[in-house]
PDB file of N, CA and C in Angstrom:
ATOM      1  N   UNK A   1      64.612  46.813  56.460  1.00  0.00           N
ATOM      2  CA  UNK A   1      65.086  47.183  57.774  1.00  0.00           C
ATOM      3  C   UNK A   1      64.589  48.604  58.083  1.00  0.00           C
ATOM      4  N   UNK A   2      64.213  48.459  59.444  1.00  0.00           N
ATOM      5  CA  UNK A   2      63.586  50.200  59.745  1.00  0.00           C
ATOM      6  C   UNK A   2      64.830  50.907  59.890  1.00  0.00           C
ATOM      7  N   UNK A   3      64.497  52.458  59.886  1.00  0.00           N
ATOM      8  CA  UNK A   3      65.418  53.658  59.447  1.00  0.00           C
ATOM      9  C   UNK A   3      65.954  53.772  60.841  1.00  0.00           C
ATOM     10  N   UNK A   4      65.526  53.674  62.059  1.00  0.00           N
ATOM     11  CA  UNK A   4      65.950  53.518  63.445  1.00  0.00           C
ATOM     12  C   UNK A   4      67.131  52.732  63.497  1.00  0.00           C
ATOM     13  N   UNK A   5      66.878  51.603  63.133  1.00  0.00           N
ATOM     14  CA  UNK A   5      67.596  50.454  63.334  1.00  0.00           C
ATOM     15  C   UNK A   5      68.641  50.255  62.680  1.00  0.00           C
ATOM     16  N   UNK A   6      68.773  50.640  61.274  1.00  0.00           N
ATOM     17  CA  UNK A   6      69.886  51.293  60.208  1.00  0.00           C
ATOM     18  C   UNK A   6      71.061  52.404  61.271  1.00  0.00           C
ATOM     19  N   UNK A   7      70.350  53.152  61.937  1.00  0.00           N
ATOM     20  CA  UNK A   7      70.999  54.458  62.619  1.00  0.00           C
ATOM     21  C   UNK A   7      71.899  53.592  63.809  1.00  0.00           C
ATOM     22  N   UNK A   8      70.862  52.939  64.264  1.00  0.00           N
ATOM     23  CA  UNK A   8      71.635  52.345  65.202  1.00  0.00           C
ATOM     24  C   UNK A   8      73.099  51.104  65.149  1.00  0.00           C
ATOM     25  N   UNK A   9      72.437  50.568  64.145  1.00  0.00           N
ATOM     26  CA  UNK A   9      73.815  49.835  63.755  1.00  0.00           C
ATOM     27  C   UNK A   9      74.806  50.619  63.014  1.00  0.00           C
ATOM     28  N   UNK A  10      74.539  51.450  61.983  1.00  0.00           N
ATOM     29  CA  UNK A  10      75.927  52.572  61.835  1.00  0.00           C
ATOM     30  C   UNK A  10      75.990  52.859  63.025  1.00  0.00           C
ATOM     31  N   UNK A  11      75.627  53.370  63.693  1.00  0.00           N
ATOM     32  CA  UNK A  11      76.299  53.977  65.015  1.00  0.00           C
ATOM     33  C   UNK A  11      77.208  53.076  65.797  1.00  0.00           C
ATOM     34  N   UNK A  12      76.887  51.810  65.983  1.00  0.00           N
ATOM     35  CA  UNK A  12      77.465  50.868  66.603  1.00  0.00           C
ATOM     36  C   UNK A  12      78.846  50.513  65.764  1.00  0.00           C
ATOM     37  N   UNK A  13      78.781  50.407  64.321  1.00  0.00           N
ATOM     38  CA  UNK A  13      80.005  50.126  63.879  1.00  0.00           C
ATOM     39  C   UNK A  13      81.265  51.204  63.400  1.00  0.00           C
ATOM     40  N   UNK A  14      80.403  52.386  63.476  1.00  0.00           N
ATOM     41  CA  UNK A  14      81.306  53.691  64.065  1.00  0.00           C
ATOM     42  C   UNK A  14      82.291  53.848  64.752  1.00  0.00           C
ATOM     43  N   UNK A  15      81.320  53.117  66.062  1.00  0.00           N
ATOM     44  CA  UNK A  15      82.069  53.595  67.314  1.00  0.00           C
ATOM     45  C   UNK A  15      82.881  52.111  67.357  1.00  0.00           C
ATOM     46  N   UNK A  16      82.956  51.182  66.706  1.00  0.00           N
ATOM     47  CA  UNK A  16      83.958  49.956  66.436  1.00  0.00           C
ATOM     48  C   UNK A  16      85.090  49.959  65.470  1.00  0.00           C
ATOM     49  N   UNK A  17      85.059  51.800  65.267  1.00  0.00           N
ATOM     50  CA  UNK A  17      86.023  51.909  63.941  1.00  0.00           C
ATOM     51  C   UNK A  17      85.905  51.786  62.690  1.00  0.00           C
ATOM     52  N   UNK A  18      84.611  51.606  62.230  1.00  0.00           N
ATOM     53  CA  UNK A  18      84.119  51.969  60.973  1.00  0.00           C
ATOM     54  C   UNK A  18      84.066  53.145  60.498  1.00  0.00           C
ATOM     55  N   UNK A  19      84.609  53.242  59.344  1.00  0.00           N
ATOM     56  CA  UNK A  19      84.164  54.957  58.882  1.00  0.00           C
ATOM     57  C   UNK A  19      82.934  54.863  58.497  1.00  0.00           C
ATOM     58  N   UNK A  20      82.180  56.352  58.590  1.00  0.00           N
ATOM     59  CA  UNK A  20      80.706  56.208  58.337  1.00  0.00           C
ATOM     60  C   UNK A  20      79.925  56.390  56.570  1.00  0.00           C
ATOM     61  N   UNK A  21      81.219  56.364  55.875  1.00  0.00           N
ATOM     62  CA  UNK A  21      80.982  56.490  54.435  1.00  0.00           C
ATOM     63  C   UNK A  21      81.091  54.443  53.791  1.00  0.00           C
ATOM     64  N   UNK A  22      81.620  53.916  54.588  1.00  0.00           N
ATOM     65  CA  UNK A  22      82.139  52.358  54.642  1.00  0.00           C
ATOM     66  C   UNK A  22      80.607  51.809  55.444  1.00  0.00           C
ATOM     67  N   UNK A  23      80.037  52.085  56.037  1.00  0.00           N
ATOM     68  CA  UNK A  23      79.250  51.950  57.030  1.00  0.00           C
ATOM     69  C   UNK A  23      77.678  51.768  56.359  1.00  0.00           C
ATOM     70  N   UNK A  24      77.655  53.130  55.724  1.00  0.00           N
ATOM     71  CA  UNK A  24      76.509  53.636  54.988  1.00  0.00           C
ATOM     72  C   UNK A  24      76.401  52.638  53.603  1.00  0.00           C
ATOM     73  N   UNK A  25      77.647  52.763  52.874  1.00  0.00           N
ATOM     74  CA  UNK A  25      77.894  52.204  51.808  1.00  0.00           C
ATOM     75  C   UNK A  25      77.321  50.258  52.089  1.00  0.00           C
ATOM     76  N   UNK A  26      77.592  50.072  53.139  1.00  0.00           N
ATOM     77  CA  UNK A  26      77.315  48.273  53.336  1.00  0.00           C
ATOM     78  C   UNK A  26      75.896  48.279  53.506  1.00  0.00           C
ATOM     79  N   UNK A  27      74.813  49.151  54.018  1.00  0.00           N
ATOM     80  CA  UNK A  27      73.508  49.250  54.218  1.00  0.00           C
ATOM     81  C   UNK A  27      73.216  50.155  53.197  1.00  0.00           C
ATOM     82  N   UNK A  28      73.867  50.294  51.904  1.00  0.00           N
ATOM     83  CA  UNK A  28      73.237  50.618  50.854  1.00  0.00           C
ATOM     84  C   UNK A  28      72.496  52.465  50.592  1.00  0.00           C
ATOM     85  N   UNK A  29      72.864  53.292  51.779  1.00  0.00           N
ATOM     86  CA  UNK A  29      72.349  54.253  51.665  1.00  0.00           C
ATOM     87  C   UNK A  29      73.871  55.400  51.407  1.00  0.00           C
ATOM     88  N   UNK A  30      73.377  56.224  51.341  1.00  0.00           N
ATOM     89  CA  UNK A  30      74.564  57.891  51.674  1.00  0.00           C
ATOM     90  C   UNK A  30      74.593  58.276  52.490  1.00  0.00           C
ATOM     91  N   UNK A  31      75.759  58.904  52.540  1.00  0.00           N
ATOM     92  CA  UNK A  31      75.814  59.898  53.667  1.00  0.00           C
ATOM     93  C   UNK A  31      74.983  60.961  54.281  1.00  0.00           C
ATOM     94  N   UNK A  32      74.356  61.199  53.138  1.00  0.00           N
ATOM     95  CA  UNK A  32      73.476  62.737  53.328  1.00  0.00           C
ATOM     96  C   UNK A  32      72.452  61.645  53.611  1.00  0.00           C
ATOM     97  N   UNK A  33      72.082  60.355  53.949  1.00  0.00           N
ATOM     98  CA  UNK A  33      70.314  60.020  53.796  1.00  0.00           C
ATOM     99  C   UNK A  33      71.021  59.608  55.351  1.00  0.00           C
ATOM    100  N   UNK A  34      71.763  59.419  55.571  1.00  0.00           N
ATOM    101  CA  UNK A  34      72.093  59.310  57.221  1.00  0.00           C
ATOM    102  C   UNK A  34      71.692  60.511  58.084  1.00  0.00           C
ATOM    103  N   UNK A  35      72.534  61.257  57.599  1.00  0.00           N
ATOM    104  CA  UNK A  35      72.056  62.642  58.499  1.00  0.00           C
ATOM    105  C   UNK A  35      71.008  63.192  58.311  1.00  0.00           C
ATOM    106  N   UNK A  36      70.314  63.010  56.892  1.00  0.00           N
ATOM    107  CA  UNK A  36      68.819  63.334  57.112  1.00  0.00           C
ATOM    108  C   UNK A  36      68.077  62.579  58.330  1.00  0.00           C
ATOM    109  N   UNK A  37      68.212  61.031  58.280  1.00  0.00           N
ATOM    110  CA  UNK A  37      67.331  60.194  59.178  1.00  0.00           C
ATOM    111  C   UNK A  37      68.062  60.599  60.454  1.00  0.00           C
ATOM    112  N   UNK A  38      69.499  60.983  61.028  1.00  0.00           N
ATOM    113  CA  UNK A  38      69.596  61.399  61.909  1.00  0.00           C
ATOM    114  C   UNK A  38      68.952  62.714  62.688  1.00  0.00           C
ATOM    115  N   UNK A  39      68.646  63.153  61.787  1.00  0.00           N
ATOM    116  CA  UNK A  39      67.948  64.726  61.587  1.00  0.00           C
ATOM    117  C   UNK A  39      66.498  64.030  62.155  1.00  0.00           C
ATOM    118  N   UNK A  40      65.803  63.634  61.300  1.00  0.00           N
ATOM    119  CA  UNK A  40      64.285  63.649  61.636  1.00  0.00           C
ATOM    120  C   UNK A  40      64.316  62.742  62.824  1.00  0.00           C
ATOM    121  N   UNK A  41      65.004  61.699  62.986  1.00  0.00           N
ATOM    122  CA  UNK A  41      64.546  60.525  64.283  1.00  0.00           C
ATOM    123  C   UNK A  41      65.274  60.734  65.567  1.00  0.00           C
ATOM    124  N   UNK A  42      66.482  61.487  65.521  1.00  0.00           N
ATOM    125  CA  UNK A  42      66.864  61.773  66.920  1.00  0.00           C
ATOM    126  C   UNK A  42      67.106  62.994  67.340  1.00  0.00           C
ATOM    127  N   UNK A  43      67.137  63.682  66.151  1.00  0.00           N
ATOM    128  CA  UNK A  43      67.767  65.677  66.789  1.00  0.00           C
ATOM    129  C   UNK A  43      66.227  66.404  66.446  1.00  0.00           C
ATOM    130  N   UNK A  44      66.320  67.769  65.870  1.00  0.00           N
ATOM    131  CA  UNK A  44      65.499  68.576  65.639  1.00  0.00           C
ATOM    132  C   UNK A  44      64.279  67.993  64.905  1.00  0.00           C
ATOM    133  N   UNK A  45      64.302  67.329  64.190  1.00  0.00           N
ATOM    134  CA  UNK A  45      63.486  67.205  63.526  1.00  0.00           C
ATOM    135  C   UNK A  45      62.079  66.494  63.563  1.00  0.00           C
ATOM    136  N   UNK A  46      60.935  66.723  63.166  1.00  0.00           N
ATOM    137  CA  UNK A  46      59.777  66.794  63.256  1.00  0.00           C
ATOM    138  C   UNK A  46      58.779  65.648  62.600  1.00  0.00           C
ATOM    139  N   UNK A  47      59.857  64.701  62.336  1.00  0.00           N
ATOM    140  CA  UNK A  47      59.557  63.125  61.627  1.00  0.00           C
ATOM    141  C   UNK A  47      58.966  63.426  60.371  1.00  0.00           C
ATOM    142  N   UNK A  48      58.516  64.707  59.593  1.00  0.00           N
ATOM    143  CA  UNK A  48      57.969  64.952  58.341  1.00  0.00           C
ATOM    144  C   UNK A  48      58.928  64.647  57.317  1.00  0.00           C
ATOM    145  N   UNK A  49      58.730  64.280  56.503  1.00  0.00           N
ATOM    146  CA  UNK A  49      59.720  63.592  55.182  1.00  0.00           C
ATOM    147  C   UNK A  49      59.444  64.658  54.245  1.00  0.00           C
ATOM    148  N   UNK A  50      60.090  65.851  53.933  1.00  0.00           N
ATOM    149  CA  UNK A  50      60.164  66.884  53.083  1.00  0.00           C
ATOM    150  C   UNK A  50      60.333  66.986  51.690  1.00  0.00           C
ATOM    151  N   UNK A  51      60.670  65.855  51.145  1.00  0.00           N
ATOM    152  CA  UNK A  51      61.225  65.010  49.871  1.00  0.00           C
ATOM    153  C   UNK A  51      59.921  65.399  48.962  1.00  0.00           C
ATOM    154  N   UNK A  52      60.126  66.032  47.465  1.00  0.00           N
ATOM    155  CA  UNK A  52      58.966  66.323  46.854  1.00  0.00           C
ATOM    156  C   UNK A  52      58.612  64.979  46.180  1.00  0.00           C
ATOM    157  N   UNK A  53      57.143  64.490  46.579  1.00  0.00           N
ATOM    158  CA  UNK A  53      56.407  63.211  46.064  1.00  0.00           C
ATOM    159  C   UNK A  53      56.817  62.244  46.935  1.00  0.00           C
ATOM    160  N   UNK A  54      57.778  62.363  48.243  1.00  0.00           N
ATOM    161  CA  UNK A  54      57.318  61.336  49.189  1.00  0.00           C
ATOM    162  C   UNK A  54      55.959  60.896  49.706  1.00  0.00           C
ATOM    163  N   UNK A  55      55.512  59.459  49.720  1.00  0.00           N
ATOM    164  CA  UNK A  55      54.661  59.206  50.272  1.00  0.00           C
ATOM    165  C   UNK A  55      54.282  59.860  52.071  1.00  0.00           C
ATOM    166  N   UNK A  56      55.442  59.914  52.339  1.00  0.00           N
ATOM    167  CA  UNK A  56      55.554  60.498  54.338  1.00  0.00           C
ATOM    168  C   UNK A  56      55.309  61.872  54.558  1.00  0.00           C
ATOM    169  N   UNK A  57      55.503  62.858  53.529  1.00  0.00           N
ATOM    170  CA  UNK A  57      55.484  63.967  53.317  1.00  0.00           C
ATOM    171  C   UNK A  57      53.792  64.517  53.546  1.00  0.00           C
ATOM    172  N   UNK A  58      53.141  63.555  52.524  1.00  0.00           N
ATOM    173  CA  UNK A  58      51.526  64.044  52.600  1.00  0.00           C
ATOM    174  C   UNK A  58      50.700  62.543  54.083  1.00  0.00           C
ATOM    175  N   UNK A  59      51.670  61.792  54.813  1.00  0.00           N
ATOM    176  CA  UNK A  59      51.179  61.386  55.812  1.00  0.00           C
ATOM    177  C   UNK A  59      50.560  60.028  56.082  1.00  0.00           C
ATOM    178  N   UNK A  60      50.519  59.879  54.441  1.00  0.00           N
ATOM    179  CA  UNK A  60      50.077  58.378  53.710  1.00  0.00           C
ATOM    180  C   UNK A  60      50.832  57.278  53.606  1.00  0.00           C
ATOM    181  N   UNK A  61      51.913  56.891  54.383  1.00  0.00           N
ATOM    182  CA  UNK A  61      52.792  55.802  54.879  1.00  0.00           C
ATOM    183  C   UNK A  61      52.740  55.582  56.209  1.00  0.00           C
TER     184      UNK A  61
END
């Protein structure tokens, strides 16, 4: 599943009264990898994947 689409359905079951640690936990990720992808795909951030030895980082994904 794309990282967009992850965001968007937590978001949707959020706002249906899901907590977002219950949310994250059913799509298998953390909390902190939420707000990272919230970070790079909808606020400040610059879509670069900063992660040392990510493939996205050097541009090659």
């Amino acid at each position: 599943m794309h990282r967009r689409k992850v965001i968007e359905l937590i978001g949707e079951a959020n706002a249906a009264g899901v907590g977002l640690l219950r949310a994250c936990g059913v799509t298998c990720i953390c909390l902190r990898t939420l707000k990272r992808w919230r970070k790079t795909f909808l606020g400040d951030g610059d879509g670069v994947d900063r992660r040392k030895g990510s493939a996205r980082r050097w541009g090659t994904a």
